[in-house]
C-alpha atoms as a PDB file:
ATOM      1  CA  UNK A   1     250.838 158.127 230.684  1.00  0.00           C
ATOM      2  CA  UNK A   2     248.625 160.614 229.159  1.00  0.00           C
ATOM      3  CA  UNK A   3     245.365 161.796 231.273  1.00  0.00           C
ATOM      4  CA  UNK A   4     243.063 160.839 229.035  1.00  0.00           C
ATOM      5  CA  UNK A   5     239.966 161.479 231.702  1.00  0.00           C
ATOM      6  CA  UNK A   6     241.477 164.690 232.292  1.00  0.00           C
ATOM      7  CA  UNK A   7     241.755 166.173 228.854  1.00  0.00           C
ATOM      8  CA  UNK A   8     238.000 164.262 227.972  1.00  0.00           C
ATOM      9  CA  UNK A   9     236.522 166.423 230.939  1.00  0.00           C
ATOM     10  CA  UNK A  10     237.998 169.463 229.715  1.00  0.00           C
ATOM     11  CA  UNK A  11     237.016 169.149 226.095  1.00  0.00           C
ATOM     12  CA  UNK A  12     233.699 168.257 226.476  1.00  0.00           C
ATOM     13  CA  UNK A  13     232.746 171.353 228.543  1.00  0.00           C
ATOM     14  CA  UNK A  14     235.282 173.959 226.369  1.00  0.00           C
ATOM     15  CA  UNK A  15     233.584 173.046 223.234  1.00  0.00           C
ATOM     16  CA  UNK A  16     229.969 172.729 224.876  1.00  0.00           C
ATOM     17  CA  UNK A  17     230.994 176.554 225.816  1.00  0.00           C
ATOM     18  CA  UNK A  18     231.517 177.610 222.102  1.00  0.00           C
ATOM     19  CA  UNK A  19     228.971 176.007 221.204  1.00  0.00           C
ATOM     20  CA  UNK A  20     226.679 177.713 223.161  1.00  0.00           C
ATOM     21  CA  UNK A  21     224.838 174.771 224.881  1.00  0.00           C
ATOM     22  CA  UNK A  22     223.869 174.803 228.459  1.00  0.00           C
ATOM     23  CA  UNK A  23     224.827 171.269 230.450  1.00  0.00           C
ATOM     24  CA  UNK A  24     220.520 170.384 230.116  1.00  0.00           C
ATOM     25  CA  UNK A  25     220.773 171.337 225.997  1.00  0.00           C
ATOM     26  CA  UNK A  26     224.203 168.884 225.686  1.00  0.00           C
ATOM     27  CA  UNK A  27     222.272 166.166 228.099  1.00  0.00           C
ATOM     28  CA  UNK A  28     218.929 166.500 225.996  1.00  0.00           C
ATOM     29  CA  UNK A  29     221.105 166.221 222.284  1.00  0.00           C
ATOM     30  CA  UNK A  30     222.674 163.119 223.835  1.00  0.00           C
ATOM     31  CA  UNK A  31     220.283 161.415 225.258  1.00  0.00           C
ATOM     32  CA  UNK A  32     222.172 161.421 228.623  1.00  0.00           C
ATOM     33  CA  UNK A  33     221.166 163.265 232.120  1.00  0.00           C
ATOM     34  CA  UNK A  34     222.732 166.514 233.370  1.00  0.00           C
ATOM     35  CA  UNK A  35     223.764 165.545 236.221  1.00  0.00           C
ATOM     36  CA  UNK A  36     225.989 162.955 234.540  1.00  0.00           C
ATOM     37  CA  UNK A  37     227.348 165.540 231.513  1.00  0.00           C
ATOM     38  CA  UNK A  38     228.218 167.680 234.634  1.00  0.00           C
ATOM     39  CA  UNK A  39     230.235 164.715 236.246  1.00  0.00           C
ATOM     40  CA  UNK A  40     232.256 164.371 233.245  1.00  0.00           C
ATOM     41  CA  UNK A  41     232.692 167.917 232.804  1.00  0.00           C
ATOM     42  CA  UNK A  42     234.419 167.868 236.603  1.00  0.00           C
ATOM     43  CA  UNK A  43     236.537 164.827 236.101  1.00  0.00           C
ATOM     44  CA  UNK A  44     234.492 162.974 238.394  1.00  0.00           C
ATOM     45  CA  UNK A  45     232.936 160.349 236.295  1.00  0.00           C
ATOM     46  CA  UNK A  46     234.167 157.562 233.594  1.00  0.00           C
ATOM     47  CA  UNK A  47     233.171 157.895 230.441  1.00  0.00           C
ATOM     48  CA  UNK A  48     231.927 154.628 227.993  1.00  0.00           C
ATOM     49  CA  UNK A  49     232.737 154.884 224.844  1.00  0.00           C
ATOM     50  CA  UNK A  50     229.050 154.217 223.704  1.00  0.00           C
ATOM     51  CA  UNK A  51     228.383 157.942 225.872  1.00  0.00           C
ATOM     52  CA  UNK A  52     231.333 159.233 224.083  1.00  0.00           C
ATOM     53  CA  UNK A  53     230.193 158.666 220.590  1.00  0.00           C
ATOM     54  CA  UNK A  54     226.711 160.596 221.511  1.00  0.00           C
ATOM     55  CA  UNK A  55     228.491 163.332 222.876  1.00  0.00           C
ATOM     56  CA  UNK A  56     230.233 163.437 219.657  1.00  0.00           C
ATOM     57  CA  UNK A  57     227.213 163.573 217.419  1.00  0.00           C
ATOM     58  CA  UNK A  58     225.881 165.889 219.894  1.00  0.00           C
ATOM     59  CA  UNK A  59     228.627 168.204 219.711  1.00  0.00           C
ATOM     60  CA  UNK A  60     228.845 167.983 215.851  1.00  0.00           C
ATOM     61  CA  UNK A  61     232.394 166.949 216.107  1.00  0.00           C
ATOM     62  CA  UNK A  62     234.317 163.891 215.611  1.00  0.00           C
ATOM     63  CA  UNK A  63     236.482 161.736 218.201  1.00  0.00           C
ATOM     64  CA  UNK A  64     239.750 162.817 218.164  1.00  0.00           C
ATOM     65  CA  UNK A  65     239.048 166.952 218.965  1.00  0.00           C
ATOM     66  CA  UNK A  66     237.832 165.025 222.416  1.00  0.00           C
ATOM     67  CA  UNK A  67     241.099 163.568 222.983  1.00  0.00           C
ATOM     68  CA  UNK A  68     243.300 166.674 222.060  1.00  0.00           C
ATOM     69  CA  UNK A  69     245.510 167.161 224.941  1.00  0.00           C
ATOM     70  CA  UNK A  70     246.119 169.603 227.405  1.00  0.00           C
ATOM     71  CA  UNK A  71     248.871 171.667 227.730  1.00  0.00           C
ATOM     72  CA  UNK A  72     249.493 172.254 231.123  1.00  0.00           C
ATOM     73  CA  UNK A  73     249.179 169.153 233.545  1.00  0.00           C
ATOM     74  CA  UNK A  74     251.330 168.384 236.608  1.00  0.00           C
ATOM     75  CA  UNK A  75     254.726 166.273 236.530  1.00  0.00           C
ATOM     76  CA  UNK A  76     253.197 162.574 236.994  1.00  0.00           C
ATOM     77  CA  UNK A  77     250.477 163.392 234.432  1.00  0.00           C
ATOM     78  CA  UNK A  78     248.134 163.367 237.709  1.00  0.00           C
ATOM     79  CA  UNK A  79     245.130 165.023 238.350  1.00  0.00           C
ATOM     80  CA  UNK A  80     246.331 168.267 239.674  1.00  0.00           C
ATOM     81  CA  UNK A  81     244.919 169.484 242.956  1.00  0.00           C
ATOM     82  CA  UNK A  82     245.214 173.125 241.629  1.00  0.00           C
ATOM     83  CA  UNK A  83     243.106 171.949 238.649  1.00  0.00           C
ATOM     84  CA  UNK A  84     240.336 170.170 240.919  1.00  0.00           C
ATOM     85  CA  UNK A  85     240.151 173.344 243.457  1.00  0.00           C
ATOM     86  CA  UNK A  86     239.290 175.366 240.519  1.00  0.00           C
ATOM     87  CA  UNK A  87     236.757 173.069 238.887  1.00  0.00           C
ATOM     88  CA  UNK A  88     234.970 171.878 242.515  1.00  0.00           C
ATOM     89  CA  UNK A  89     236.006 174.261 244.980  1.00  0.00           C
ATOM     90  CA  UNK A  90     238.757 174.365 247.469  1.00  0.00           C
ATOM     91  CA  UNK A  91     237.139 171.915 249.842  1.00  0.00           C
ATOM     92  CA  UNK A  92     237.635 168.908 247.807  1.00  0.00           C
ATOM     93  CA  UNK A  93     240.194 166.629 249.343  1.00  0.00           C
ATOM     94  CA  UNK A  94     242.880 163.969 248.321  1.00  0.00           C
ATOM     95  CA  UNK A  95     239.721 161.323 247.620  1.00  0.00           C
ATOM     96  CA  UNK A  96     238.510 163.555 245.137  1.00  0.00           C
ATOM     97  CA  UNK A  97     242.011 163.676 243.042  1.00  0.00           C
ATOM     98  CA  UNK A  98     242.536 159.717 243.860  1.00  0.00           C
ATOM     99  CA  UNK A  99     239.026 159.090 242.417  1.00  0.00           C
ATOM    100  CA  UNK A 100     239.697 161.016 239.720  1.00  0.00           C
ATOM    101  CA  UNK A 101     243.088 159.137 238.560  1.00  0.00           C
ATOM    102  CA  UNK A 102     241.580 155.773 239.371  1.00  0.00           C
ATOM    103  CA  UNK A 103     238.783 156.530 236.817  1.00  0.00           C
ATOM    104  CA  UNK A 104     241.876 157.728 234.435  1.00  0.00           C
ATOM    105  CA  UNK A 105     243.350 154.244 234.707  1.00  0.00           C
ATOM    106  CA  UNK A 106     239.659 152.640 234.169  1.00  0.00           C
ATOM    107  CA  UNK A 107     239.563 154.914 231.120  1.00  0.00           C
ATOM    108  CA  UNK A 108     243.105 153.921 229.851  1.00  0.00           C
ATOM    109  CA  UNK A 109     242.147 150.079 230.394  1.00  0.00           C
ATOM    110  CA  UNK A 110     238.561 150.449 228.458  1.00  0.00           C
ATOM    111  CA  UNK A 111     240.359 152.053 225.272  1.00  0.00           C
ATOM    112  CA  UNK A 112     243.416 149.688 225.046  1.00  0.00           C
ATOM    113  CA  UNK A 113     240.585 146.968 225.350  1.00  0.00           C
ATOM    114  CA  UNK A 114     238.841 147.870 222.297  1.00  0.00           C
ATOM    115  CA  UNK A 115     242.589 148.327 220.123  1.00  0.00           C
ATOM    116  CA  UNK A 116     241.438 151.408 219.221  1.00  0.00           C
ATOM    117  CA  UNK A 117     245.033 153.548 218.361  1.00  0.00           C
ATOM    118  CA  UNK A 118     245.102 157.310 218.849  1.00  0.00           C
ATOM    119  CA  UNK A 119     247.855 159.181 217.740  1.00  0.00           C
ATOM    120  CA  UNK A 120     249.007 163.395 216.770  1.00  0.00           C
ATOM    121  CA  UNK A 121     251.836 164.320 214.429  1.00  0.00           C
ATOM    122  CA  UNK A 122     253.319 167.581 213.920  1.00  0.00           C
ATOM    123  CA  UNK A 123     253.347 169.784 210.395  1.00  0.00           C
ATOM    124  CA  UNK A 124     256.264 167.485 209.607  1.00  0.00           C
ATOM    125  CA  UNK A 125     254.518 164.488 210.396  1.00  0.00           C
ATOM    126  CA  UNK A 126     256.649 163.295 212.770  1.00  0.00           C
ATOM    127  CA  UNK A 127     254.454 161.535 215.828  1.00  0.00           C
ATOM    128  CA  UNK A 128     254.414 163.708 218.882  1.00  0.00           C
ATOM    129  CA  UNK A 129     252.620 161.390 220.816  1.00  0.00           C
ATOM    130  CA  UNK A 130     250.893 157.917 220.461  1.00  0.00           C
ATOM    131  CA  UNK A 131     248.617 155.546 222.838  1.00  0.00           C
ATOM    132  CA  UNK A 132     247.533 151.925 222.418  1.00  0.00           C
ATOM    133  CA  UNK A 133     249.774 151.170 219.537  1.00  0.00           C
ATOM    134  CA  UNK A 134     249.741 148.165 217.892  1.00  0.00           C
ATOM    135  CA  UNK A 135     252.593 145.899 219.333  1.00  0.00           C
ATOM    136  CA  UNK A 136     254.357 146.073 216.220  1.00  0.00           C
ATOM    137  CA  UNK A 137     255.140 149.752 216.855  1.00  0.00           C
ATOM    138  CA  UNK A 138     256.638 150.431 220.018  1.00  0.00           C
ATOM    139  CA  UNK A 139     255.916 153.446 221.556  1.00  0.00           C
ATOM    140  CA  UNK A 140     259.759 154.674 222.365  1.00  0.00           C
ATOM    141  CA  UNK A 141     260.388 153.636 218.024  1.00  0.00           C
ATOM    142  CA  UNK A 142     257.764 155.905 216.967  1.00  0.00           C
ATOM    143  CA  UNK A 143     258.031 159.059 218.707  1.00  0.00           C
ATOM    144  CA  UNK A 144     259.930 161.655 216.769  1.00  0.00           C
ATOM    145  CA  UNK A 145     259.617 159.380 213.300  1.00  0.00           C
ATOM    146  CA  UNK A 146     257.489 159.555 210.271  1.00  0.00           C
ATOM    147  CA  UNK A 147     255.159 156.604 209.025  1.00  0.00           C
ATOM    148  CA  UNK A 148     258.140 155.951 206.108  1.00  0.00           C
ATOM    149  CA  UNK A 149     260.702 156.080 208.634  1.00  0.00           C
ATOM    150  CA  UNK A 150     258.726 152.867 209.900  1.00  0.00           C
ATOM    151  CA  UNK A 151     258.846 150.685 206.945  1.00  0.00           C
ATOM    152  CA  UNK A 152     257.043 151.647 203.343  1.00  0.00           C
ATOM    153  CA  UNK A 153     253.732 149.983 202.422  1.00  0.00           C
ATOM    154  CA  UNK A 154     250.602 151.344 200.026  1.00  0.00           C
ATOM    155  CA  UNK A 155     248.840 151.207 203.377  1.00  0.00           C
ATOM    156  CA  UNK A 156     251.576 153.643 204.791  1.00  0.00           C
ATOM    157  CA  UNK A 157     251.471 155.726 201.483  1.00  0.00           C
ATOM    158  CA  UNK A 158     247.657 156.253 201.616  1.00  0.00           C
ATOM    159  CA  UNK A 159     248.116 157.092 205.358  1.00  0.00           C
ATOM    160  CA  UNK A 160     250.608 159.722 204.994  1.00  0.00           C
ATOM    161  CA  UNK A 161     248.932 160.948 202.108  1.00  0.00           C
ATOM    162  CA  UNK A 162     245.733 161.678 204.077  1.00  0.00           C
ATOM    163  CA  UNK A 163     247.581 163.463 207.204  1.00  0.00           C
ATOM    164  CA  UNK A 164     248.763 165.473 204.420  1.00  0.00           C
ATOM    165  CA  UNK A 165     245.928 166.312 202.814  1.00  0.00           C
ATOM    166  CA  UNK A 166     244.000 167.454 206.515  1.00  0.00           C
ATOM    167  CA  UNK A 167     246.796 169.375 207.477  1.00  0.00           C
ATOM    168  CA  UNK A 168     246.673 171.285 203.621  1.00  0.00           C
ATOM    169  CA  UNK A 169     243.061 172.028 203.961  1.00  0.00           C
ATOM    170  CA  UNK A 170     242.301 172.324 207.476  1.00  0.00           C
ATOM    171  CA  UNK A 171     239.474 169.505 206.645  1.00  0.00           C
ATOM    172  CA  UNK A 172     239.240 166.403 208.726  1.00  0.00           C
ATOM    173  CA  UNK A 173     238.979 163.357 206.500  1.00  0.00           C
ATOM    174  CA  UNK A 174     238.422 159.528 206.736  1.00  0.00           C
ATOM    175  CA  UNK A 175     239.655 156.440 205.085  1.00  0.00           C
ATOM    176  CA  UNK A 176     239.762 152.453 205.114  1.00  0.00           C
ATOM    177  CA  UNK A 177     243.431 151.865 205.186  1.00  0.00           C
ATOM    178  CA  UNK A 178     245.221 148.225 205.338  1.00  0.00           C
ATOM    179  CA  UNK A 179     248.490 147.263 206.587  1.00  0.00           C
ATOM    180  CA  UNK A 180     250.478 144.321 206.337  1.00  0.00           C
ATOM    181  CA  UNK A 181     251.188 143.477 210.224  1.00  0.00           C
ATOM    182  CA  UNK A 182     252.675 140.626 211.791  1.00  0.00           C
ATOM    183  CA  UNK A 183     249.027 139.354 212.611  1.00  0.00           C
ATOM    184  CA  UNK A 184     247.952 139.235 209.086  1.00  0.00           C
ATOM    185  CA  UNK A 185     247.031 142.019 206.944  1.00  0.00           C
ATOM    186  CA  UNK A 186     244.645 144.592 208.910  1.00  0.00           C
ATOM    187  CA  UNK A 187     242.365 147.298 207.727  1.00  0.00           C
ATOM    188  CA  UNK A 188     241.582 150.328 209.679  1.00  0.00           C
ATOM    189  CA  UNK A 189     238.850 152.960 210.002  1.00  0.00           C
ATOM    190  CA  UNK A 190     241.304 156.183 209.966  1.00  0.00           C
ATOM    191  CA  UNK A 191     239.951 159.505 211.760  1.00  0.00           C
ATOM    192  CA  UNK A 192     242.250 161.998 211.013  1.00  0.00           C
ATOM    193  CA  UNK A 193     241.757 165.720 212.379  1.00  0.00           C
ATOM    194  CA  UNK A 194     243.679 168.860 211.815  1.00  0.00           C
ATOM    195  CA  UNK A 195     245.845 169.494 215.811  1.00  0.00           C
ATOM    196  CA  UNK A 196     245.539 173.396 216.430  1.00  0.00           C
ATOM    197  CA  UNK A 197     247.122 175.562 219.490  1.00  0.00           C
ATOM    198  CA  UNK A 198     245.015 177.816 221.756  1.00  0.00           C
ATOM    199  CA  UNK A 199     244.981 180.521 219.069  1.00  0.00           C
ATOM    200  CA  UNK A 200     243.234 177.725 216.057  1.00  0.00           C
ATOM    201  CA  UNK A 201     246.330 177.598 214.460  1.00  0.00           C
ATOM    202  CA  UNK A 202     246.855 174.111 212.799  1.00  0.00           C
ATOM    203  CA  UNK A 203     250.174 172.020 214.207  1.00  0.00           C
ATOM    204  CA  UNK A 204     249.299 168.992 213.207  1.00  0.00           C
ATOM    205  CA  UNK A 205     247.094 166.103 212.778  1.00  0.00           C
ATOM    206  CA  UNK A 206     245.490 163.397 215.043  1.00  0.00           C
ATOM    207  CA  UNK A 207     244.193 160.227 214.185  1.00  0.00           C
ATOM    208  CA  UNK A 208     242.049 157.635 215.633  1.00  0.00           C
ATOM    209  CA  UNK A 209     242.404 154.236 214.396  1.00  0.00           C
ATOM    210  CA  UNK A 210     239.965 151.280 215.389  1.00  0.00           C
ATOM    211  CA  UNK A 211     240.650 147.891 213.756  1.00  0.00           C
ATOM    212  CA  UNK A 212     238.253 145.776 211.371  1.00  0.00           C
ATOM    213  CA  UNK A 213     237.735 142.466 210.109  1.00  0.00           C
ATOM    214  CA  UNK A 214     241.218 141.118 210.016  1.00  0.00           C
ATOM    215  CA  UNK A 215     242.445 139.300 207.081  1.00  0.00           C
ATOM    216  CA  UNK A 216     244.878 136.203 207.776  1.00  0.00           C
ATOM    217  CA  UNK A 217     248.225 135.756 205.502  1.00  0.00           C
ATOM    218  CA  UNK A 218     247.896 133.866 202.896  1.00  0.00           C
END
């Protein structure tokens, strides 16, 4: 499982950094206190999606550069203790790193709740990684396939054809898309972002999915 709590934490204060805010300016954009921006920016607070989206708008940016992973994590996708000794010091203890993961899991359990899919493809568009899939789509039968490896649909057309076009221009984009599922035919707000390296080199795209108004078969 992906730390999502851990990569959050670490985007919000890298791109706070190039932006040139101070922890006070980001709380003041967002309507949220410092001391709680600097609790996010350690790992050591959960994050609502509600604060997420006015960190966002804050930030200028839109929701999937926050979940971009990291590239370095340890071998049970944990919390590393190297990771929390440099971000809090070295006298933070095991409760710290146990907190931490605990409020991963909380994190994990809020964003499945709300069906919300996030996924990244490479230049090939081939899925690298997906979370909260819908249950048509098992994770294990998407990594390493395209969308028209899945099955062919206009919804699956239009969806490939907008990865494409982010990846071309280096623009993120967004789109209504519908797909027939086995729950009836569902429409989705589709985020999709260019996916660059360390050195802003595009390598794919993410997307963020979240569900509306279902339509039943007819």
């Amino acid at each position: 499982m992906t730390n999502i709590l851990d990569t959050v934490a670490f985007n919000i204060r890298n791109i706070r950094l190039k932006k040139g805010f101070t922890q006070e300016q980001l709380a003041e954009l967002s309507g949220l206190h410092r001391t709680y921006i600097g609790a996010l920016e350690r790992g050591k607070r959960n994050i609502s999606l509600v604060n997420l989206k006015k960190i966002c708008a804050a930030l200028e940016i839109s929701p999937p550069k926050i979940f971009l992973k990291l590239r370095k994590r340890d071998k049970n996708n944990k919390v590393s203790r190297k990771w929390y000794k440099r971000k809090n010091g070295a006298g933070e203890n095991n409760h710290c790193v146990s907190s931490a993961n605990h409020s991963d899991e909380m994190f994990h359990i809020a964003l499945k709740n709300t069906s919300i899919i996030i996924a990244h493809c490479d230049l090939e568009l081939k899925y690298t990684w997906i979370y909260n899939s819908h249950p048509d789509f098992l994770y294990d039968s998407c990594i390493g396939k395209k969308d028209d490896d899945l099955g062919i649909n206009e919804g699956i057309l239009q969806l490939i054809n907008l990865k494409k076009k982010v990846i071309e221009t280096g623009i993120g984009a967004r789109e209504t898309i519908s797909f027939p599922l086995s729950n009836g035919m569902i429409a989705y707000d589709v985020i999709a972002e260019p996916l660059k390296d360390n050195d802003n080199q595009i390598i794919g795209v993410t997307t963020v999915s979240t569900p509306q108004r279902p339509k039943s078969k007819e």
